[in-house]
N, C-alpha and C. Protein backbone atom coordinates (compact mmCIF):
# COMPACT_ATOMS: atom_id res chain seq x y z
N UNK A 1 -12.74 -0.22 1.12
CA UNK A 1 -11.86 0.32 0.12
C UNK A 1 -11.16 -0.83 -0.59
N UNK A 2 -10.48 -0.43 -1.75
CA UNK A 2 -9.50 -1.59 -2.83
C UNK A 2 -8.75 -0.83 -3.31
N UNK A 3 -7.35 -1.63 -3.50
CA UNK A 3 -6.21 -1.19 -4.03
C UNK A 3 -7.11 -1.08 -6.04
N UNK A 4 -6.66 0.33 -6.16
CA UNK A 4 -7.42 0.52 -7.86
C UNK A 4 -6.73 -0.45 -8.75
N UNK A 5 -7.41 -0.89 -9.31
CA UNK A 5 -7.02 -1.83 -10.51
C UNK A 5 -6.11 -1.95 -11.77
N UNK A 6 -5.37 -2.71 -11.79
CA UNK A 6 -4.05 -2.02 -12.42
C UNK A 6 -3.25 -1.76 -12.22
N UNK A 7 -2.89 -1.40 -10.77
CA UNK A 7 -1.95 -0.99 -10.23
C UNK A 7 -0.91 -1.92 -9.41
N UNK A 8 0.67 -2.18 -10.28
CA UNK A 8 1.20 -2.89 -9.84
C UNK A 8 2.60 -2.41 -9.25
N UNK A 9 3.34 -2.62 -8.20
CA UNK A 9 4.46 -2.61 -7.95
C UNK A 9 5.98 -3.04 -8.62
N UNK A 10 6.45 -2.27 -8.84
CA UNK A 10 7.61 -2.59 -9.71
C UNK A 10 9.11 -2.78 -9.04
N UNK A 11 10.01 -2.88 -9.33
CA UNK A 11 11.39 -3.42 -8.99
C UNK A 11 12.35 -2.30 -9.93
N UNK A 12 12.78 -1.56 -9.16
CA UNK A 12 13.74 -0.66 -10.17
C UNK A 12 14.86 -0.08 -9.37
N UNK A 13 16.16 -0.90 -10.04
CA UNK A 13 17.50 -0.89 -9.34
C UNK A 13 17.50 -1.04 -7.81
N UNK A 14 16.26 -2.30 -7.61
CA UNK A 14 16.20 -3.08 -6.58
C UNK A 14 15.31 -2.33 -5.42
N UNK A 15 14.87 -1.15 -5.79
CA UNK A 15 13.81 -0.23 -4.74
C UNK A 15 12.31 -1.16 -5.60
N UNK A 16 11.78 -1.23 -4.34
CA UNK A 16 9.74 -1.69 -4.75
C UNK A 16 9.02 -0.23 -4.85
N UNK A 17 8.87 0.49 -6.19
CA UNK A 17 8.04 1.41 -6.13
C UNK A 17 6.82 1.35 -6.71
N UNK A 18 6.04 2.06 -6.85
CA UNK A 18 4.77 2.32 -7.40
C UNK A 18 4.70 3.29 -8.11
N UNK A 19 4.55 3.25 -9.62
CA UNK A 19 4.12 4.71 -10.53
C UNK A 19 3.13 4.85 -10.92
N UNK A 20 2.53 5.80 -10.85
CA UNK A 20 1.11 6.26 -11.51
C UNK A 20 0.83 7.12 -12.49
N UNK A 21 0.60 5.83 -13.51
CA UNK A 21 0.55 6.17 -14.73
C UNK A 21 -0.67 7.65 -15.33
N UNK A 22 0.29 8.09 -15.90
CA UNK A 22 -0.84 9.64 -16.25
C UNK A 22 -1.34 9.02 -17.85
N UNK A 23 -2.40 9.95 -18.47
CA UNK A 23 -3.10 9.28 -19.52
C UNK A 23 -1.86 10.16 -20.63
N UNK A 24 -1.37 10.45 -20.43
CA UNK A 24 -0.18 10.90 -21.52
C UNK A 24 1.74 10.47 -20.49
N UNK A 25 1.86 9.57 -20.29
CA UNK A 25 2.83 9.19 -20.10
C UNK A 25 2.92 8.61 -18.69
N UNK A 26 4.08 9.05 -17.94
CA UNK A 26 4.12 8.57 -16.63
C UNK A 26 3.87 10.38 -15.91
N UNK A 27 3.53 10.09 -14.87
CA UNK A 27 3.48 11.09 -13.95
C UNK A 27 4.57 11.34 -12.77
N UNK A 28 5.74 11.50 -12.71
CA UNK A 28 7.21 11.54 -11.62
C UNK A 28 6.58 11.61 -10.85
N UNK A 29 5.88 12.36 -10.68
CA UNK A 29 5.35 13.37 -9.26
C UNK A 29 4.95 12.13 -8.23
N UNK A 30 4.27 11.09 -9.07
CA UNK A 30 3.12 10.19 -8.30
C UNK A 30 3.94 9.08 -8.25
N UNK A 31 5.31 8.94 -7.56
CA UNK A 31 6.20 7.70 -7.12
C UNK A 31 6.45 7.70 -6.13
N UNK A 32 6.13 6.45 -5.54
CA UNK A 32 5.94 6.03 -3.90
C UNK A 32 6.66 4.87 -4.04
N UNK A 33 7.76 5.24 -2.95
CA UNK A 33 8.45 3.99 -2.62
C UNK A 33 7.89 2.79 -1.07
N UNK A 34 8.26 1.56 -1.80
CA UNK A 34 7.58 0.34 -0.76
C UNK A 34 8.77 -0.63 -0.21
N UNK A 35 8.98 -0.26 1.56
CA UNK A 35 9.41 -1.34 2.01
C UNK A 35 8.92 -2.71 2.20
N UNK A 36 9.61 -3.77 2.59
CA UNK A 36 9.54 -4.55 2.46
C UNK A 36 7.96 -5.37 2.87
N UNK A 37 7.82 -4.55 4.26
CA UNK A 37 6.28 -4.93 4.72
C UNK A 37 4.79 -3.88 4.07
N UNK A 38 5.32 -3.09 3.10
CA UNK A 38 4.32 -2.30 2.54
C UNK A 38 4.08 -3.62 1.61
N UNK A 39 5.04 -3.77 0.62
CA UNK A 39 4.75 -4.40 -0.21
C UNK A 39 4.06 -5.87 0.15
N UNK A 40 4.58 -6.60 1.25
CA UNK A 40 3.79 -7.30 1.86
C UNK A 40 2.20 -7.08 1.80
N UNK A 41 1.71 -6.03 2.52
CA UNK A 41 0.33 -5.64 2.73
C UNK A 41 -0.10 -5.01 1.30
N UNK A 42 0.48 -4.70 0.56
CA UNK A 42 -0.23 -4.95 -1.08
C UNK A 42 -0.90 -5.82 -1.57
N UNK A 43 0.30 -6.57 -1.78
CA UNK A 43 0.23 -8.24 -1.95
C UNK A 43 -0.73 -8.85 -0.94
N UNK A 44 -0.54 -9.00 -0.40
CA UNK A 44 -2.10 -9.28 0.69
C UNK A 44 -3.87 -9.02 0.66
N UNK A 45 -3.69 -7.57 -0.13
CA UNK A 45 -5.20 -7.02 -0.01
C UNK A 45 -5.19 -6.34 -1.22
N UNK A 46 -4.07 -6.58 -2.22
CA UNK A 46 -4.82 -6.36 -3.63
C UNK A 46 -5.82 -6.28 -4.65
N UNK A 47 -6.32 -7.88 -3.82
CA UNK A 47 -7.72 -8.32 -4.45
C UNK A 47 -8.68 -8.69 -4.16
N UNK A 48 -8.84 -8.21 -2.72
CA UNK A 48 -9.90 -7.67 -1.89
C UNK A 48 -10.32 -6.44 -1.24
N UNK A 49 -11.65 -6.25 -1.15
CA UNK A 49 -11.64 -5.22 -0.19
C UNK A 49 -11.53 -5.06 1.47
N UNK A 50 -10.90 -4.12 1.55
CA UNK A 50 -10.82 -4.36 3.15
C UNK A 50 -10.83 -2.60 3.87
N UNK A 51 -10.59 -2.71 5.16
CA UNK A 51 -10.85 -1.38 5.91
C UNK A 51 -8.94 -1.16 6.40
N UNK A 52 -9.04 -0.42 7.68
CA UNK A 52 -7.85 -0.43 8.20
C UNK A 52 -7.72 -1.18 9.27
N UNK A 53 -8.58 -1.33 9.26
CA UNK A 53 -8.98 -3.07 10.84
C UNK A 53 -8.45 -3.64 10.23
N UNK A 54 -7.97 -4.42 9.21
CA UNK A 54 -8.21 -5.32 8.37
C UNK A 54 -6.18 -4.97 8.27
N UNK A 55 -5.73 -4.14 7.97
CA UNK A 55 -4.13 -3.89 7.17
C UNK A 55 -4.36 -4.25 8.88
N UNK A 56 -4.69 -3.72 10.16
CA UNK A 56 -3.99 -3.70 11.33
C UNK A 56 -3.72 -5.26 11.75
N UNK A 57 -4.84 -6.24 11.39
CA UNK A 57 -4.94 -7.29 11.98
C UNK A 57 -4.01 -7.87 11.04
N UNK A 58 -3.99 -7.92 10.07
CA UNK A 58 -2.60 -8.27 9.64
C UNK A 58 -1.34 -8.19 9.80
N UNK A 59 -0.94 -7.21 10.18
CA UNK A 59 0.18 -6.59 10.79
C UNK A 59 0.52 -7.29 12.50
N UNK A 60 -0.66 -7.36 13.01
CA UNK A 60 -0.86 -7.86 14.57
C UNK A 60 -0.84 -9.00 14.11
N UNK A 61 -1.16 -10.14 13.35
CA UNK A 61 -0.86 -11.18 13.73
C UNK A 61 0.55 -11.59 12.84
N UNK A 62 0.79 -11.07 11.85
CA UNK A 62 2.36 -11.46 11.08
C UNK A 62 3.25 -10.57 11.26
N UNK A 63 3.64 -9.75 12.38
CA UNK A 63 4.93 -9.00 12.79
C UNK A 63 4.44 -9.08 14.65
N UNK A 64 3.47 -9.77 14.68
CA UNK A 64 3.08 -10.02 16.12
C UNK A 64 3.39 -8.80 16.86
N UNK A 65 3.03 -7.66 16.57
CA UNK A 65 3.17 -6.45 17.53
C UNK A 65 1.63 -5.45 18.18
N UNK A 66 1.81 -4.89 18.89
CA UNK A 66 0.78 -4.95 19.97
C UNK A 66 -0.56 -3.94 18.87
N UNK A 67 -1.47 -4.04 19.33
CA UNK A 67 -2.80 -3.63 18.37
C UNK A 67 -2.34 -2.18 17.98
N UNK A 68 -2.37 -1.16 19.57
CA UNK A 68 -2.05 0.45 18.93
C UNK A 68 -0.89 0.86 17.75
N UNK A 69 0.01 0.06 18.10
CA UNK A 69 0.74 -0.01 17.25
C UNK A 69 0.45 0.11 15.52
N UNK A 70 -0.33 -1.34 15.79
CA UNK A 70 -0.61 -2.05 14.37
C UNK A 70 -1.47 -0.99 13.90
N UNK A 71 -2.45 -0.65 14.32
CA UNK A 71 -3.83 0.40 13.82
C UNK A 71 -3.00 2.17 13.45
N UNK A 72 -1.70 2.28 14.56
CA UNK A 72 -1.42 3.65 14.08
C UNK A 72 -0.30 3.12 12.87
N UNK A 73 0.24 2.11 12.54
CA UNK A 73 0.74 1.81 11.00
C UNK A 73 -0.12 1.91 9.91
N UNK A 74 -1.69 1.04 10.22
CA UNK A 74 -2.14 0.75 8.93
C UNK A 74 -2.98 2.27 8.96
N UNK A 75 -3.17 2.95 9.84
CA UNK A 75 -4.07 4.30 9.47
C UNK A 75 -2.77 5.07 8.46
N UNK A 76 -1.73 4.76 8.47
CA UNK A 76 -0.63 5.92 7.83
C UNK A 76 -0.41 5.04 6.86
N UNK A 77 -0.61 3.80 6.84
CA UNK A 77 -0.07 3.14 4.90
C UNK A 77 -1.35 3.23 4.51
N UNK A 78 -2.51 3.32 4.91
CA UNK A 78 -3.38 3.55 3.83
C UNK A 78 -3.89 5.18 3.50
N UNK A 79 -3.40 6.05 4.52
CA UNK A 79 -3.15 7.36 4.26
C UNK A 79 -2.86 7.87 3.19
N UNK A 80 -1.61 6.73 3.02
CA UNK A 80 -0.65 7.72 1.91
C UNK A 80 -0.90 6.88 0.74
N UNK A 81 -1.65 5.66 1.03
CA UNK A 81 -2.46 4.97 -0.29
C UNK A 81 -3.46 6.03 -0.98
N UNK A 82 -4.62 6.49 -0.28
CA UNK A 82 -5.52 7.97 -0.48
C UNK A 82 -4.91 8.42 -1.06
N UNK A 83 -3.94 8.82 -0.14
CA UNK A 83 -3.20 10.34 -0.82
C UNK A 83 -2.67 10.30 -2.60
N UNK A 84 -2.43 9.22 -2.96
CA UNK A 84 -1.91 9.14 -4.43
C UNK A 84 -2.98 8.30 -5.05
N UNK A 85 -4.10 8.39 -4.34
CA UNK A 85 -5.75 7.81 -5.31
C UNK A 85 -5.32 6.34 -5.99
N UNK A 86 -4.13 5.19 -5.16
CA UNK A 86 -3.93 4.21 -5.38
C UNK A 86 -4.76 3.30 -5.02
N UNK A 87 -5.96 3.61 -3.59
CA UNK A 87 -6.86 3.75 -2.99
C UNK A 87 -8.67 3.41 -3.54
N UNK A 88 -9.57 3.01 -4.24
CA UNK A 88 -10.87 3.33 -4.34
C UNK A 88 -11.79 3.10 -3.12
C-alpha cells in the first residue's frame, strides 16, 4: 500500500490534521486529526510503499515498545488510513 498522492498534513490552530479534498470544495466529513507519532509515521512512509510490518517495525524500533504492541498500533493507524481512502 501508499499514502495517495497529494495528500498532505496541515497545521491548523496548532492541531496536525488531514483534509480530503472533494472535487467541488473541501469535504468536513473527511477530517482526521494526527498526533504527534501519526504524523511521524506519515512522514516516514509517504513516499514509499509499505505493509503494516513495516508502520510496526517502525514503531518497535523508534518508541522501542514490545512487537504486539507495535503491530496492534500500526493495524489501527492504517485502518483508519483505509477508512478515509488516504490509503492506495
Amino acid at each position: 500500500m501508499k499514502i495517495t498522492e497529494g495528500l498532505e498534513i496541515k497545521s491548523i490552530v496548532g492541531e496536525k490534521v488531514l483534509i480530503m479534498q472533494g472535487k467541488v470544495g473541501m469535504d468536513m466529513t473527511k477530517v482526521i486529526s494526527f498526533n504527534a507519532t501519526s504524523e511521524w509515521l506519515w512522514n516516514e512512509l509517504r513516499d514509499r510503499t509499505f505493509e503494516s510490518e513495516d508502520v510496526a517495525r517502525l514503531l518497535t524500533e523508534h518508541f522501542q515498545i514490545d512487537a504486539v504492541t507495535a503491530e496492534t498500533d500500526a493495524k489501527a493507524w492504517v485502518a483508519q488510513l483505509v477508512k478515509i481512502n488516504a490509503i492506495e
